[in-house]
Protein backbone atom coordinates (compact mmCIF):
# COMPACT_ATOMS: atom_id res chain seq x y z
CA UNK A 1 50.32 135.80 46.72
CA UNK A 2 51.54 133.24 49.36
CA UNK A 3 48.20 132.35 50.46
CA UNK A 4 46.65 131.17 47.37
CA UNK A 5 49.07 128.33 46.82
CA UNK A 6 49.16 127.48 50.50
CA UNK A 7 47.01 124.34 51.15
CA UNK A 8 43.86 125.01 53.20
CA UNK A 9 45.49 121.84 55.59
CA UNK A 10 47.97 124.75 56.71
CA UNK A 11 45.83 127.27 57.27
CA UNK A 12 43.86 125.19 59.62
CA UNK A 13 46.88 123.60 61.62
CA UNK A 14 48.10 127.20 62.35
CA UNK A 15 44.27 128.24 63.64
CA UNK A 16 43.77 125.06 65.66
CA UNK A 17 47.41 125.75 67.16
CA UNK A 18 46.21 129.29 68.00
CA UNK A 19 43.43 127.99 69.93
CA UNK A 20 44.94 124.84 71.73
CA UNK A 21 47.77 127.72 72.98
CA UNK A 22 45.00 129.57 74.53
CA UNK A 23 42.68 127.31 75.74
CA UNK A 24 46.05 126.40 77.67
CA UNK A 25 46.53 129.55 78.90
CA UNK A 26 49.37 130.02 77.17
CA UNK A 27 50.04 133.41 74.88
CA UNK A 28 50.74 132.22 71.14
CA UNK A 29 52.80 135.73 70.43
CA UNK A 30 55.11 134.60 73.82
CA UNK A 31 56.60 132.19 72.76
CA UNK A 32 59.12 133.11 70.02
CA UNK A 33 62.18 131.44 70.57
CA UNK A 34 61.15 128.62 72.78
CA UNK A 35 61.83 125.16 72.60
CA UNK A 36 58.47 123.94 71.05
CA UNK A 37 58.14 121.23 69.01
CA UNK A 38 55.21 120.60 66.56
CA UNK A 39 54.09 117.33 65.50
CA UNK A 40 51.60 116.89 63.09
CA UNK A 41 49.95 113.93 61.33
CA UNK A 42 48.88 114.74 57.40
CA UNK A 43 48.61 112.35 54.75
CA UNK A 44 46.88 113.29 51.88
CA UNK A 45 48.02 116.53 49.91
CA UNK A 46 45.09 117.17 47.48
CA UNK A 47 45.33 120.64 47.11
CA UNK A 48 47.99 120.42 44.82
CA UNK A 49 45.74 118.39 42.27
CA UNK A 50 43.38 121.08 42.67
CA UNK A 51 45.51 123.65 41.96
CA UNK A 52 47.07 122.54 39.32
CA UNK A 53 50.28 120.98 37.81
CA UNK A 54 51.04 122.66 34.71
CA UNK A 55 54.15 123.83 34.40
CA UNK A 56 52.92 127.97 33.41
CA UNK A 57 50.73 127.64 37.13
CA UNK A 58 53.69 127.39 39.33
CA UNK A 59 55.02 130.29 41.30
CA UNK A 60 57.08 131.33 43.89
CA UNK A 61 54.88 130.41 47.10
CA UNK A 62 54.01 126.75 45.10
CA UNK A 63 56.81 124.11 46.77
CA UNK A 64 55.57 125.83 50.28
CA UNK A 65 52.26 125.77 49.57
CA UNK A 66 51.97 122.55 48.72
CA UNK A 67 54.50 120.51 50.18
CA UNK A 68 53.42 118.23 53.16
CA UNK A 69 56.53 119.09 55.65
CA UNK A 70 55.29 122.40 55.40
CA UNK A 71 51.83 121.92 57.47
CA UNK A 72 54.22 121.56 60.84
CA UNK A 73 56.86 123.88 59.19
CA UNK A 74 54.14 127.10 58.83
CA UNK A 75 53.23 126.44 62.32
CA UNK A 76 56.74 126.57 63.77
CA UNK A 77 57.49 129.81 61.56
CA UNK A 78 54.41 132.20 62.70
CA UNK A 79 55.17 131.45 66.05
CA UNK A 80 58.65 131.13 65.70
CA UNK A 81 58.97 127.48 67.55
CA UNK A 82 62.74 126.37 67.32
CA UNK A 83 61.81 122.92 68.44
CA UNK A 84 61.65 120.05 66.12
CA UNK A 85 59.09 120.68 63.38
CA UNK A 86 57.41 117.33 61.34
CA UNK A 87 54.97 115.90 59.44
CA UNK A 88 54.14 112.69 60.12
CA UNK A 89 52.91 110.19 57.24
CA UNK A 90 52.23 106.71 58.75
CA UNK A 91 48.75 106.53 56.65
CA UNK A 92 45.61 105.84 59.19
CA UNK A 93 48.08 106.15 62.39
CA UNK A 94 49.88 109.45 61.37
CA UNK A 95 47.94 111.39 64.30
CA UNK A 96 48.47 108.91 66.84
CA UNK A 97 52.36 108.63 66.25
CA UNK A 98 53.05 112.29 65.91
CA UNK A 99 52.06 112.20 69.63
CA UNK A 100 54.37 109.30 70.14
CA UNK A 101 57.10 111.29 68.73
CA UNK A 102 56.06 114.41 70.46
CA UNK A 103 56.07 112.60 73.95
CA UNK A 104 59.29 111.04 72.97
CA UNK A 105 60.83 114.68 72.31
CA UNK A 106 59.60 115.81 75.84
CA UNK A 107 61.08 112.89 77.61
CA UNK A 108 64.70 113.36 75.90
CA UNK A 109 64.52 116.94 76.55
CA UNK A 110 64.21 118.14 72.66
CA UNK A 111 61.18 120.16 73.09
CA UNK A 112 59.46 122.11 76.35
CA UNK A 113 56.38 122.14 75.40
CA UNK A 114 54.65 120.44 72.04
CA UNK A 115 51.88 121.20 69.53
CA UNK A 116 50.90 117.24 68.37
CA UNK A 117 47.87 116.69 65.97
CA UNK A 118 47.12 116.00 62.32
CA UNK A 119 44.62 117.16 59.75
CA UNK A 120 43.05 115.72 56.53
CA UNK A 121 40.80 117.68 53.88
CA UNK A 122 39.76 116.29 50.95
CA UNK A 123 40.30 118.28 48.07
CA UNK A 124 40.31 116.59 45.45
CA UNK A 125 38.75 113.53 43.71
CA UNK A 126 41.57 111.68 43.58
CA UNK A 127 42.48 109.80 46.29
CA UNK A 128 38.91 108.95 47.17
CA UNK A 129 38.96 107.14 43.77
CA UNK A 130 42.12 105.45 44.53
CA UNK A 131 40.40 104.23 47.94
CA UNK A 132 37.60 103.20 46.26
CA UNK A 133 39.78 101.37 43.64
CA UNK A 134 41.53 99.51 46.68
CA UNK A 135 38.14 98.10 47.50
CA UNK A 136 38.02 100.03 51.33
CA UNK A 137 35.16 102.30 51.05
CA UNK A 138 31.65 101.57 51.93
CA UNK A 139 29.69 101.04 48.60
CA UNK A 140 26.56 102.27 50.92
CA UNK A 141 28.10 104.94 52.34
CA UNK A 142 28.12 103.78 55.89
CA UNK A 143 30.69 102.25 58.04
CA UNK A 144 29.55 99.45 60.44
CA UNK A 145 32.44 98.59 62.52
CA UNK A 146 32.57 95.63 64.45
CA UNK A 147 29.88 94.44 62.70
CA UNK A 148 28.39 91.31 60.57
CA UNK A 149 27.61 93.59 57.55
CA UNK A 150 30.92 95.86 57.46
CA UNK A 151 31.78 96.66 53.93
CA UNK A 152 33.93 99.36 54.40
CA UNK A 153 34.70 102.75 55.65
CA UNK A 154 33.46 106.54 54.79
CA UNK A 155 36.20 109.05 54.24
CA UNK A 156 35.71 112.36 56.79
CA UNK A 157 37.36 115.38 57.34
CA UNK A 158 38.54 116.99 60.51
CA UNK A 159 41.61 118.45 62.53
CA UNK A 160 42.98 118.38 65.98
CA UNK A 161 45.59 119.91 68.26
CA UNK A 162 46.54 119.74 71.55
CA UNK A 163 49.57 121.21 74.11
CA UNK A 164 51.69 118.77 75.97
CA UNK A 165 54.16 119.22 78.44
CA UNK A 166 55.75 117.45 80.80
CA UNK A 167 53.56 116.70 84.27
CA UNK A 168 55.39 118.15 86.44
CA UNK A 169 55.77 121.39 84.45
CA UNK A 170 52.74 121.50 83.48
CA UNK A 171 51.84 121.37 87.61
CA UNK A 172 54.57 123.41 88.41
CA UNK A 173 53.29 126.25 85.83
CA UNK A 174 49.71 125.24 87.23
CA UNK A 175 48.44 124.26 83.34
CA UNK A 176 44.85 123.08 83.16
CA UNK A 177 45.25 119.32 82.31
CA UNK A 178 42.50 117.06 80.55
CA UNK A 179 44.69 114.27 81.11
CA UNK A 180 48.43 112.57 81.09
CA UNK A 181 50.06 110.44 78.19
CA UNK A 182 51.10 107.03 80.16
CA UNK A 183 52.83 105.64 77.75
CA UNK A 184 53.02 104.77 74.19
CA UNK A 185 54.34 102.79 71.67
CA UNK A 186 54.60 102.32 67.83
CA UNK A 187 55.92 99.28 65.59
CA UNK A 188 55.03 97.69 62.35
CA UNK A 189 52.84 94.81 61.22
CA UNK A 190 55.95 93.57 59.41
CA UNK A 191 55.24 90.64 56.79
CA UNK A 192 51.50 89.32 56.23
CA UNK A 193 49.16 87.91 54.13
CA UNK A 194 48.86 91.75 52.31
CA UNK A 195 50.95 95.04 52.35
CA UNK A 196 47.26 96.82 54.02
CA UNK A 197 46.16 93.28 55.94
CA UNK A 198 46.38 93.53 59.82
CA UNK A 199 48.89 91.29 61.87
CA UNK A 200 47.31 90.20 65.00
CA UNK A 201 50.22 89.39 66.45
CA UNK A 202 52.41 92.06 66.12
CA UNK A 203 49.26 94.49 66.80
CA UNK A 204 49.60 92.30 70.18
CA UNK A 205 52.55 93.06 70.60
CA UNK A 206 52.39 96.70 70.59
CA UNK A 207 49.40 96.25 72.88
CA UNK A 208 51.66 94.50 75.79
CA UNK A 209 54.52 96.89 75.11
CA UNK A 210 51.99 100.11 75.45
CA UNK A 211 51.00 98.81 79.05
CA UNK A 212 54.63 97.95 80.35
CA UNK A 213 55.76 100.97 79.23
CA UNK A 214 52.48 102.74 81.29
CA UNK A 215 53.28 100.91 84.17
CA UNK A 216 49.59 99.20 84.08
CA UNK A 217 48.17 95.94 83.89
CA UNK A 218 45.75 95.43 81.18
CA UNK A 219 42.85 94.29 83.64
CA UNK A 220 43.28 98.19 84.93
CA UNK A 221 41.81 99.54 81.83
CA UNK A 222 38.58 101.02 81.81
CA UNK A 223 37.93 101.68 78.21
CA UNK A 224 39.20 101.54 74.66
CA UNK A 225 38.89 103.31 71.29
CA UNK A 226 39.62 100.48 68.69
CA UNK A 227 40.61 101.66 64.80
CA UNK A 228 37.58 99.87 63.60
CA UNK A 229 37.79 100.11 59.64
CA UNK A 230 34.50 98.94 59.07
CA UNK A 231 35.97 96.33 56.57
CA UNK A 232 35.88 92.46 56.83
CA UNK A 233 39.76 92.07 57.01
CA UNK A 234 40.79 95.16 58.98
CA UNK A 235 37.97 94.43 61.94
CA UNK A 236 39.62 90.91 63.32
């Protein structure tokens, strides 16, 4: 009964978490009790279109099922994480600043160890419309970022999860480690010429504040994944 109002994003975010646990070595069943945080990026929540919202179709399980906080909140339950526990909605940067956050808990000494990811399935027709309405999406279907002929973007699925921990637990426990968090850093565009248009200078900003706070010069980079949209105003 639980599981068929329970959106498929939470299903997945509990069997990614299962495997980022072991591919770290670390026994998902052990930690009951710990001081784990999860921090998850989700920002679309189709499956409650799908399943409909007639007032005679809602249940018991319904408000779980289909409520976004719950994507982190089922995670943190199976295993029985007592660390902080959210779902992060900042639109297209909802994955990368529920790692922020999750770093941010590690440094202050909230969490021990975090679970930091996002998800997005789409489920239902709905918000691909209201993209399209908004004038983002590729009318060819495919995105050409960076490039003379962008037109916009193609929606795509997927999910992620990894374990952080601090460094020197994670050496001290003798983790395997694909690599260290730096530094990070999050802010807003603030006012421009459109609620969705880009401000280079505050997206500057963030840039010089992401390399003080990493303790690196810019020059020391080595390479870059841009957000590019694919779309004539986003790109710049």
């Amino acid at each position: 009964r639980e599981a068929q109002p329970m959106d498929p994003q939470q299903r997945l975010m509990l069997e990614l978490s299962w495997e980022a646990l072991e591919d770290a070595g670390i026994p998902p069943r052990g930690m009951r009790g710990s001081r784990s945080g999860v921090f998850f990026g989700a920002m679309w929540s189709d499956y409650g279109k799908v399943a409909g919202g007639a007032a005679d179709r809602i249940a018991q399980h319904t408000a779980t099922g289909q409520d976004l906080s719950i994507v982190a909140a089922r995670v943190s339950y199976v295993l029985g994480l007592e660390g902080p526990s959210m779902a992060v909605n900042t639109a297209c940067s909802s994955s990368l600043v529920a790692v922020h956050l999750a770093c941010q808990s590690l440094l202050r000494g909230e969490s021990e160890l975090a679970l930091a990811g996002g998800v997005n399935l789409m489920l239902a027709p709905e918000s691909t419309v209201a993209m399209s309405r908004l004038g983002v999406l590729s009318p060819d279907g495919r995105s050409k970022a960076f490039d003379a002929r962008a037109n916009g973007y193609v929606r795509g699925e997927g999910a992620g999860v990894v374990v952080l921990k601090p460094l020197t637990q994670a050496l001290l426990d003798g983790d395997p480690i694909y690599g260290v968090i730096r530094g990070s850093a999050v802010n807003n565009d603030g006012f421009s010429n459109g609620l969705t248009a880009p401000n280079p200078a505050a997206q500057e900003a963030l840039l010089r504040d992401a390399y003080a706070r990493a303790g690196i010069r810019p020059d020391q980079v080595r390479y870059v994944e841009a957000h590019g949209t694919g779309t004539t105003l986003g790109d710049p």
